[in-house]
PDB file of N, CA and C in Angstrom:
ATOM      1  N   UNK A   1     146.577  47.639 139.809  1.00  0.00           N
ATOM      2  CA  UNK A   1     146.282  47.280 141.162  1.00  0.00           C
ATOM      3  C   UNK A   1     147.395  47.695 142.099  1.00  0.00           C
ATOM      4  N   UNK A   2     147.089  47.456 143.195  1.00  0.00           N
ATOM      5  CA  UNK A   2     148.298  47.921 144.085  1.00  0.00           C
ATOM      6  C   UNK A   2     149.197  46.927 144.386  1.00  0.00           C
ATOM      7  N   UNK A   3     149.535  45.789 143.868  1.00  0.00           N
ATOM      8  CA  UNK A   3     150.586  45.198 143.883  1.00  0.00           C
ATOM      9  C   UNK A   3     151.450  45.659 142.912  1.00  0.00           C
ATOM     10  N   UNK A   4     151.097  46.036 141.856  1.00  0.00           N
ATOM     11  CA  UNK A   4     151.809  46.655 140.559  1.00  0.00           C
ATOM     12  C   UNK A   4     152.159  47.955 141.327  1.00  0.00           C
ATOM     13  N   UNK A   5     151.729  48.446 141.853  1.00  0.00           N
ATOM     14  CA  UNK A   5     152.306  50.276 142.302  1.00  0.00           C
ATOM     15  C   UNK A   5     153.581  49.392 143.463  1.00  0.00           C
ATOM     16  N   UNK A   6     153.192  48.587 144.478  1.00  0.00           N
ATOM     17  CA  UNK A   6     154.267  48.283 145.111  1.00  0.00           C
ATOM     18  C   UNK A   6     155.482  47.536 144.236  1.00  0.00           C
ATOM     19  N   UNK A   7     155.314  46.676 143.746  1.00  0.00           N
ATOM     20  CA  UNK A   7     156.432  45.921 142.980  1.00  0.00           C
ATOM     21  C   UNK A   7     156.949  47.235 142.403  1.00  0.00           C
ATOM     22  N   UNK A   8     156.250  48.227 141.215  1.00  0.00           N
ATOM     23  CA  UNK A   8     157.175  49.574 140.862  1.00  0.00           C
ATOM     24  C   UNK A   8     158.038  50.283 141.908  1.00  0.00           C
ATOM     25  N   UNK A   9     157.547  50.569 142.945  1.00  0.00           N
ATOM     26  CA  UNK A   9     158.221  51.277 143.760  1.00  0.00           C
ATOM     27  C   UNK A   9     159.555  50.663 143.912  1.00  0.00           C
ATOM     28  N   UNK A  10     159.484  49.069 144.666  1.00  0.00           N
ATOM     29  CA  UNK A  10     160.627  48.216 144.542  1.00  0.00           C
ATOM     30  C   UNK A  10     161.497  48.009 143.733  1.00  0.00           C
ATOM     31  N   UNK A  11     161.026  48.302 142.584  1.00  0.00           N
ATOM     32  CA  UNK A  11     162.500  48.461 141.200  1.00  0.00           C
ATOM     33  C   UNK A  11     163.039  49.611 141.521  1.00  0.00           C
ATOM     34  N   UNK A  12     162.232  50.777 141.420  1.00  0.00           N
ATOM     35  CA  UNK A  12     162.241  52.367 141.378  1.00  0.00           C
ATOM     36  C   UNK A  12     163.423  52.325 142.810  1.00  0.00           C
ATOM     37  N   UNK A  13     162.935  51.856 143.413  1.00  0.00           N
ATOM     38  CA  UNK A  13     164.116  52.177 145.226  1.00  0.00           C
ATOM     39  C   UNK A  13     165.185  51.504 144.470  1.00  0.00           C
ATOM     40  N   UNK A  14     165.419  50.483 143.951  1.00  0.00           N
ATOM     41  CA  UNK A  14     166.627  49.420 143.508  1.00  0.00           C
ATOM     42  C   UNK A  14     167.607  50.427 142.616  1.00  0.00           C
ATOM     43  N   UNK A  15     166.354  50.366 141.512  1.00  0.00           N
ATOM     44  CA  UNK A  15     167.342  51.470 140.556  1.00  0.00           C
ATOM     45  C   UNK A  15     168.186  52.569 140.880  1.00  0.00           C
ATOM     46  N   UNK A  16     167.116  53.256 142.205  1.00  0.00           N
ATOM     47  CA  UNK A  16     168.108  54.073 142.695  1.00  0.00           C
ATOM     48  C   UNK A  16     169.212  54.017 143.669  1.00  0.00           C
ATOM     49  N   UNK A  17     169.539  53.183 143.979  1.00  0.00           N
ATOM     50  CA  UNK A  17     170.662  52.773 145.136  1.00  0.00           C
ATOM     51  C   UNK A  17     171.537  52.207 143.758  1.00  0.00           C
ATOM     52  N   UNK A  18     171.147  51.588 142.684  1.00  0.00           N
ATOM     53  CA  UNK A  18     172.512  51.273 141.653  1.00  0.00           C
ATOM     54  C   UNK A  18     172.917  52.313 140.770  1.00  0.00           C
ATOM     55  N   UNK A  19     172.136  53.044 140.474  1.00  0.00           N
ATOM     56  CA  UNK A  19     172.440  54.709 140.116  1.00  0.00           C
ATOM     57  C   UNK A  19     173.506  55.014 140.602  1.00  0.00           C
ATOM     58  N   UNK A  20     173.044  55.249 141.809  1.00  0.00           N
ATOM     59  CA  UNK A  20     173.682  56.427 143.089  1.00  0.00           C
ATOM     60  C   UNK A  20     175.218  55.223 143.750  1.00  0.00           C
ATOM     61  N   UNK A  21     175.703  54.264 143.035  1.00  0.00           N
ATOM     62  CA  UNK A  21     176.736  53.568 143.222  1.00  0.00           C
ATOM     63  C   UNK A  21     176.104  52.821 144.504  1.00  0.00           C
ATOM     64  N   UNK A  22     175.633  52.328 145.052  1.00  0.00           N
ATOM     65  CA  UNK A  22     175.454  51.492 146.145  1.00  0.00           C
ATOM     66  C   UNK A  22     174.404  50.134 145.464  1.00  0.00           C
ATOM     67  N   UNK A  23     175.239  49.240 145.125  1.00  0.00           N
ATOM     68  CA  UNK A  23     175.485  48.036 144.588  1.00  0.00           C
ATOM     69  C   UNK A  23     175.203  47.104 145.461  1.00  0.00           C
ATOM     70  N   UNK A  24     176.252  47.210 146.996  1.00  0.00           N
ATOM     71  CA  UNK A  24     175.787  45.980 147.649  1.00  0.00           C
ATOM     72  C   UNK A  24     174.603  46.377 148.797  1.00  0.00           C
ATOM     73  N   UNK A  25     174.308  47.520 149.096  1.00  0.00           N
ATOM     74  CA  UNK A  25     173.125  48.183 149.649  1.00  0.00           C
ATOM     75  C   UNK A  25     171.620  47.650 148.831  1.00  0.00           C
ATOM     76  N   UNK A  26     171.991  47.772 147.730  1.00  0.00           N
ATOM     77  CA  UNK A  26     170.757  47.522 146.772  1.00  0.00           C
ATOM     78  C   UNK A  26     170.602  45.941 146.098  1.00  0.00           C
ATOM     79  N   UNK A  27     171.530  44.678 146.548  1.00  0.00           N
ATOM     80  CA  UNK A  27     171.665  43.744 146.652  1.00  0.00           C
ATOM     81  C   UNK A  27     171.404  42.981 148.432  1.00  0.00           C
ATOM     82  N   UNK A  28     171.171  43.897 149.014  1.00  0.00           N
ATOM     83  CA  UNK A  28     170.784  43.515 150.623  1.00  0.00           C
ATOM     84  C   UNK A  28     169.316  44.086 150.590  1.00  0.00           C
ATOM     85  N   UNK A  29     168.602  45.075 149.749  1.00  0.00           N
ATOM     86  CA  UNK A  29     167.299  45.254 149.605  1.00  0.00           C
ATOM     87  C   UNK A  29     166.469  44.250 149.101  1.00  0.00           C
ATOM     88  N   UNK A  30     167.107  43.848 148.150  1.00  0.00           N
ATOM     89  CA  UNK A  30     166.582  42.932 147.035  1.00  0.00           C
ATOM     90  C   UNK A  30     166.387  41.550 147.759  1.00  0.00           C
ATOM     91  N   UNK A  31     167.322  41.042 148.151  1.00  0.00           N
ATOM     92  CA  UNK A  31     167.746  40.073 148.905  1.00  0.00           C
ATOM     93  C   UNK A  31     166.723  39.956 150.296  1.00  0.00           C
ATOM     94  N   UNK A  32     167.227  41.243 151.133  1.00  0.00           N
ATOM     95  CA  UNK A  32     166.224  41.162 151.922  1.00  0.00           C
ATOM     96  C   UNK A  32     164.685  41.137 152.571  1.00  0.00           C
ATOM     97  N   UNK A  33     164.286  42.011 150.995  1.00  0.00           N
ATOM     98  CA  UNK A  33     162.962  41.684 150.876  1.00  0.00           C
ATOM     99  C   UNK A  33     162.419  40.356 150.207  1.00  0.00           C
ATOM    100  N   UNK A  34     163.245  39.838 149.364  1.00  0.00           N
ATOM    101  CA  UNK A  34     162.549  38.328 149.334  1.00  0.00           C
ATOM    102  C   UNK A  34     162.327  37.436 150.478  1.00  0.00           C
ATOM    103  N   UNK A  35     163.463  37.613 151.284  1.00  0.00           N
ATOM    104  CA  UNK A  35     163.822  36.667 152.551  1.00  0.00           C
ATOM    105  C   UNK A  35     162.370  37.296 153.536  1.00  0.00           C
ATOM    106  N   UNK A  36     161.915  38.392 153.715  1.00  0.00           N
ATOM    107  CA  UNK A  36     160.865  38.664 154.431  1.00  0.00           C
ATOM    108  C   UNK A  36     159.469  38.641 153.666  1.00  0.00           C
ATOM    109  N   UNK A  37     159.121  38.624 152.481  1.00  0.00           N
ATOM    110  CA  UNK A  37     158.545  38.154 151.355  1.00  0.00           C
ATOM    111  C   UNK A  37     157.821  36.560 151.931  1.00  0.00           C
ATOM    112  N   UNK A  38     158.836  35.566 151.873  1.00  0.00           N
ATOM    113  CA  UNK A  38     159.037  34.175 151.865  1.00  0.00           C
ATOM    114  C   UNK A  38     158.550  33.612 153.542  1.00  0.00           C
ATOM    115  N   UNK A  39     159.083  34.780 154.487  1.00  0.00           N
ATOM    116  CA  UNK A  39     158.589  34.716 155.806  1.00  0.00           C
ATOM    117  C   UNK A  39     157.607  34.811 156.283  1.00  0.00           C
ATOM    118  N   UNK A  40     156.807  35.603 155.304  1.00  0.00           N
ATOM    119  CA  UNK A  40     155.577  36.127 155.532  1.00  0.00           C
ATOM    120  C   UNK A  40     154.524  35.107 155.062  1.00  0.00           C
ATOM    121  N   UNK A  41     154.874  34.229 153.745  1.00  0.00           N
ATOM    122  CA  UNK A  41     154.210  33.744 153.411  1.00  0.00           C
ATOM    123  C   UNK A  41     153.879  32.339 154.538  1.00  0.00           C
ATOM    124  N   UNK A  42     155.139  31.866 155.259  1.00  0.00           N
ATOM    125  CA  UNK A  42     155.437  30.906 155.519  1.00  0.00           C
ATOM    126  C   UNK A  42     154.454  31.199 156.681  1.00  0.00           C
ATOM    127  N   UNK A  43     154.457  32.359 157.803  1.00  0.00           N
ATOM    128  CA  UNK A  43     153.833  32.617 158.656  1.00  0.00           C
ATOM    129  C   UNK A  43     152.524  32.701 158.638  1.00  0.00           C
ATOM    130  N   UNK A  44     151.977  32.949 157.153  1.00  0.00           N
ATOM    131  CA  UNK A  44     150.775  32.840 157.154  1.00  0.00           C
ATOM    132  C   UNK A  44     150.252  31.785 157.039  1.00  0.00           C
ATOM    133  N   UNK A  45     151.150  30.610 156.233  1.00  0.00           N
ATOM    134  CA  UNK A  45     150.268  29.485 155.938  1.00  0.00           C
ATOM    135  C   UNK A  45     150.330  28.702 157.662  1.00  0.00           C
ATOM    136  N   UNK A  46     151.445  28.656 158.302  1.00  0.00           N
ATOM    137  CA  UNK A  46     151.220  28.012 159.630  1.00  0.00           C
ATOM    138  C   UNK A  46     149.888  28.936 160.226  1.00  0.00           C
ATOM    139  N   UNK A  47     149.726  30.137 160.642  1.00  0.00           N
ATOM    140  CA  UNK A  47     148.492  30.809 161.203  1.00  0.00           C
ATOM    141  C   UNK A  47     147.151  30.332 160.289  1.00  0.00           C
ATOM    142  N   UNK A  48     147.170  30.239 159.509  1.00  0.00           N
ATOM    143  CA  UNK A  48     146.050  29.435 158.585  1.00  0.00           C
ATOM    144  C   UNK A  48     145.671  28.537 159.021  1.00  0.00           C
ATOM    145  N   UNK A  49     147.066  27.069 159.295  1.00  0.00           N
ATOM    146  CA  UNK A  49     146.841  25.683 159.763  1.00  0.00           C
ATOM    147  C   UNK A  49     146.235  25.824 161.162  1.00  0.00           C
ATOM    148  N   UNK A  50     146.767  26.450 161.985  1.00  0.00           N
ATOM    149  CA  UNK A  50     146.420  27.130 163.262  1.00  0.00           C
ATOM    150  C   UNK A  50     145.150  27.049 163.491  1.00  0.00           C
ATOM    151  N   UNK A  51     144.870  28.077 162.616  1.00  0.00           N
ATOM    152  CA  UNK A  51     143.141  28.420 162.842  1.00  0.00           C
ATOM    153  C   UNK A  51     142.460  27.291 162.633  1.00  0.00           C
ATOM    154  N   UNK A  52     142.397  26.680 161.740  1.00  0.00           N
ATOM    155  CA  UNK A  52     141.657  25.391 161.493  1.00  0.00           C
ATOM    156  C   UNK A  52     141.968  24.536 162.029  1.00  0.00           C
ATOM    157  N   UNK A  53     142.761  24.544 162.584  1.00  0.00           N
ATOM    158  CA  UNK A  53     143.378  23.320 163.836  1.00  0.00           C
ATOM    159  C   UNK A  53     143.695  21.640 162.506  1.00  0.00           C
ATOM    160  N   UNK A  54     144.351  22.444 161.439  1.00  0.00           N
ATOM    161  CA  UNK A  54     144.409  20.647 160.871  1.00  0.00           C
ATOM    162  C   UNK A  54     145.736  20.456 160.857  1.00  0.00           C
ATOM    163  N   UNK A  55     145.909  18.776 161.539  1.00  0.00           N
ATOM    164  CA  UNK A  55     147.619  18.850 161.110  1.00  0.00           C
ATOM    165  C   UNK A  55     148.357  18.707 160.088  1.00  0.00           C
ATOM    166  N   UNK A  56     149.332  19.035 159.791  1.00  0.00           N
ATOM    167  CA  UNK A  56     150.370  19.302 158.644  1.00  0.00           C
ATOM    168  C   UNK A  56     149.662  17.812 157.959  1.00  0.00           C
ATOM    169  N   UNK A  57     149.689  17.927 156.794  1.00  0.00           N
ATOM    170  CA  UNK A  57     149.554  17.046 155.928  1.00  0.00           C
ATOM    171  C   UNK A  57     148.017  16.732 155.545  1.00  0.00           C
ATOM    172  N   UNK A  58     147.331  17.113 156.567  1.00  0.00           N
ATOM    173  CA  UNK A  58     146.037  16.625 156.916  1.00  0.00           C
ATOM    174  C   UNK A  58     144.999  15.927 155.630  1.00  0.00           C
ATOM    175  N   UNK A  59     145.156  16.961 154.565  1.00  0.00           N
ATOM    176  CA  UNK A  59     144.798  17.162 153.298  1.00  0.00           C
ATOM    177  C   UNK A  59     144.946  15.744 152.400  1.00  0.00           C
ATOM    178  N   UNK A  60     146.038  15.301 152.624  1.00  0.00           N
ATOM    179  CA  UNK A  60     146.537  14.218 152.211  1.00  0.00           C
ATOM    180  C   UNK A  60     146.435  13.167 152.306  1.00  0.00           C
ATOM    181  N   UNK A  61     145.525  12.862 153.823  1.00  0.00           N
ATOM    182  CA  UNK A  61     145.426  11.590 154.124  1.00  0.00           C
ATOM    183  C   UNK A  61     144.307  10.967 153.672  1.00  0.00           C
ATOM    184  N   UNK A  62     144.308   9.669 153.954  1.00  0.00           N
ATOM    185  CA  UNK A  62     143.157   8.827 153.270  1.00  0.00           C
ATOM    186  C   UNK A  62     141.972   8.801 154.412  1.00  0.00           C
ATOM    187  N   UNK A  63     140.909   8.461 154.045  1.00  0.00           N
ATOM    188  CA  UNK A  63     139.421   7.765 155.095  1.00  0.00           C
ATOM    189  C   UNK A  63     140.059   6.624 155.786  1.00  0.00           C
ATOM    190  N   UNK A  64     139.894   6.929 157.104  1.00  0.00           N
ATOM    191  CA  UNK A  64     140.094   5.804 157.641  1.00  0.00           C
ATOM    192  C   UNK A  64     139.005   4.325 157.261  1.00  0.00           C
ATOM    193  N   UNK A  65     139.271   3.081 157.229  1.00  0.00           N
ATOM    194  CA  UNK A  65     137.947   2.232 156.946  1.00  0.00           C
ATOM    195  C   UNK A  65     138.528   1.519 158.375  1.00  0.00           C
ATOM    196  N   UNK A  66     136.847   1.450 158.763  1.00  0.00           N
ATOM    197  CA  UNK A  66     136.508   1.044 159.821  1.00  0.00           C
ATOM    198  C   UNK A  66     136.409  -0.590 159.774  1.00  0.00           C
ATOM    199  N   UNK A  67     136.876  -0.892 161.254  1.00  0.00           N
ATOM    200  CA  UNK A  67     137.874  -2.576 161.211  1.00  0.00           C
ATOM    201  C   UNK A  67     136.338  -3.261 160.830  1.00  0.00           C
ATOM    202  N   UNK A  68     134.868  -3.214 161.277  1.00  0.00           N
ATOM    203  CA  UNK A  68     134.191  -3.696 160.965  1.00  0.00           C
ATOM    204  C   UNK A  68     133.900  -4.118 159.459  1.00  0.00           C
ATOM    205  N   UNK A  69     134.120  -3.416 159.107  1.00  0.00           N
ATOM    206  CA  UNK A  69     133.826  -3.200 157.213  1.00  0.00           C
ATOM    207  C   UNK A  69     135.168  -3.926 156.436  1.00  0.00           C
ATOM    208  N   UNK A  70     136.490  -3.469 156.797  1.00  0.00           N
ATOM    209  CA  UNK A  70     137.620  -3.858 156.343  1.00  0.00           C
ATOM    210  C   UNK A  70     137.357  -5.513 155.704  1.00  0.00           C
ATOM    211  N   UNK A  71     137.089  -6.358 156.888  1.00  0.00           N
ATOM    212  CA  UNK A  71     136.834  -7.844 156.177  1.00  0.00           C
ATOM    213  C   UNK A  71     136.000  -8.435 155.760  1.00  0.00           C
ATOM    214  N   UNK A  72     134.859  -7.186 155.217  1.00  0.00           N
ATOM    215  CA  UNK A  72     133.377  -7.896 154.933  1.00  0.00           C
ATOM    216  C   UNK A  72     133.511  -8.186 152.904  1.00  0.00           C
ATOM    217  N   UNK A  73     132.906  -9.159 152.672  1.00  0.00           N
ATOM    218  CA  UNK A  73     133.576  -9.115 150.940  1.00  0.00           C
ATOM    219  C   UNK A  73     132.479  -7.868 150.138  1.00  0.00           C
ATOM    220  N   UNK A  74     133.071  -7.327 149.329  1.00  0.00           N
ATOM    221  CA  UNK A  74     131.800  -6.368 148.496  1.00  0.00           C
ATOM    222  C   UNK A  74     130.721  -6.656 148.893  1.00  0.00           C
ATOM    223  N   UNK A  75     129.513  -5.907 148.867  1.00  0.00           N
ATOM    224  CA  UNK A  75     127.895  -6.509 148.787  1.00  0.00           C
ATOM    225  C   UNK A  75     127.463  -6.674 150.165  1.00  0.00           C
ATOM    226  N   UNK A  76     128.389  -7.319 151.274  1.00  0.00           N
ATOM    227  CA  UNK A  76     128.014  -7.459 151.867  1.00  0.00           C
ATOM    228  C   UNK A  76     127.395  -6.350 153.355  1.00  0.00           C
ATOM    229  N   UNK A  77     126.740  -6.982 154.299  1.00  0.00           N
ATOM    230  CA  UNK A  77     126.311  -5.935 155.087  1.00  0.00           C
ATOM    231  C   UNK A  77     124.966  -5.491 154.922  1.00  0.00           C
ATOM    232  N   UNK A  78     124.207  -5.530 153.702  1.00  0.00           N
ATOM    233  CA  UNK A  78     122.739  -5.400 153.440  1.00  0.00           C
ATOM    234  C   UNK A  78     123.022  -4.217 152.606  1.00  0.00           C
ATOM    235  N   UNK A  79     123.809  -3.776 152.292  1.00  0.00           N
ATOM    236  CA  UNK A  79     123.777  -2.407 151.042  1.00  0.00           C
ATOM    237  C   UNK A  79     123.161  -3.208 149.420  1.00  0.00           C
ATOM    238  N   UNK A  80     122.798  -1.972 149.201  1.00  0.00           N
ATOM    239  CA  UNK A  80     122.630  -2.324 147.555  1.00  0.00           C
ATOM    240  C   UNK A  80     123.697  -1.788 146.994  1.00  0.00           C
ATOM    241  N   UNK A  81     124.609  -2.718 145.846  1.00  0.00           N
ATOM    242  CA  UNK A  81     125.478  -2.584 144.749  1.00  0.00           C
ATOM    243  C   UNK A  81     124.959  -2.345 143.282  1.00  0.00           C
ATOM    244  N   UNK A  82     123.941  -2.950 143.315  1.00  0.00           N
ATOM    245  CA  UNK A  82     123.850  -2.289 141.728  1.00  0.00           C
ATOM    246  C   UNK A  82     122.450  -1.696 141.859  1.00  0.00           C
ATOM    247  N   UNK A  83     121.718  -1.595 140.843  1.00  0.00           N
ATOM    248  CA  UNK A  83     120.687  -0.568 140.512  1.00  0.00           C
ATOM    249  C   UNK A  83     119.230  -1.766 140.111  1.00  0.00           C
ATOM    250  N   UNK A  84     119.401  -2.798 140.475  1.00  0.00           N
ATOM    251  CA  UNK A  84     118.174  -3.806 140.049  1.00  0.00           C
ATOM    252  C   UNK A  84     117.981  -4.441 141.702  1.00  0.00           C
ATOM    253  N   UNK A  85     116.848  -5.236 141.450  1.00  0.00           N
ATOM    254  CA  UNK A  85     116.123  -5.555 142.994  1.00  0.00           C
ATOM    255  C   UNK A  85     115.392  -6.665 142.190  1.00  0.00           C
ATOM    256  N   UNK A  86     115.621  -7.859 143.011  1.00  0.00           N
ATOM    257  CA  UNK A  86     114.915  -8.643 142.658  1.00  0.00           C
ATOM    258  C   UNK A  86     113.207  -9.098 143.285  1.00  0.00           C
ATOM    259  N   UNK A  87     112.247  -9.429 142.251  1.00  0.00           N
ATOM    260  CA  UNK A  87     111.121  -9.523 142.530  1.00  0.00           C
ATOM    261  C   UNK A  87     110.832 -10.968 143.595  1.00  0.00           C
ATOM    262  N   UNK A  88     109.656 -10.702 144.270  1.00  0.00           N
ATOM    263  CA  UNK A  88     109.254 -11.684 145.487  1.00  0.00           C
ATOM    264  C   UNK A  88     108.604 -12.670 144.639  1.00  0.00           C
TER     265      UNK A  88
END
């Protein structure tokens, strides 16, 4: 795939700057492409949140329960809880 042809290239450029004696040239490549690597990712996930308009964490939070319901005991309210109905 073409992440494999790019990642090769990226050794292939490395190798050759430590070949050719340039050590800390090829330690500012390395370096610097992670650091823009890591930027990129970061930029995308905020433009992501962006688009969907959810806020940070959003994912995480719980259902709100509504104050009506909060103090009613199980059962109550007219729902059915279990799976039987009693006859008239």
């Amino acid at each position: 795939g073409g992440g494999n042809t790019t990642f090769s290239t990226y050794m292939l450029d490395t190798r050759a700057l430590l070949v050719t004696g340039q050590a800390g040239l090829a330690a500012e490549y390395v370096g610097g492409t992670l650091v823009a690597g890591l930027a990129a990712v970061w930029a995308g996930g905020v433009a992501a949140r962006l688009a969907v308009r959810l806020p940070r964490g959003a994912s995480r939070r719980r259902p709100r329960v509504r104050p009506e319901t909060a103090t009613q005991p199980p059962g109550a309210g007219g729902s059915v809880t279990s799976g039987t109905r009693s006859m008239p």
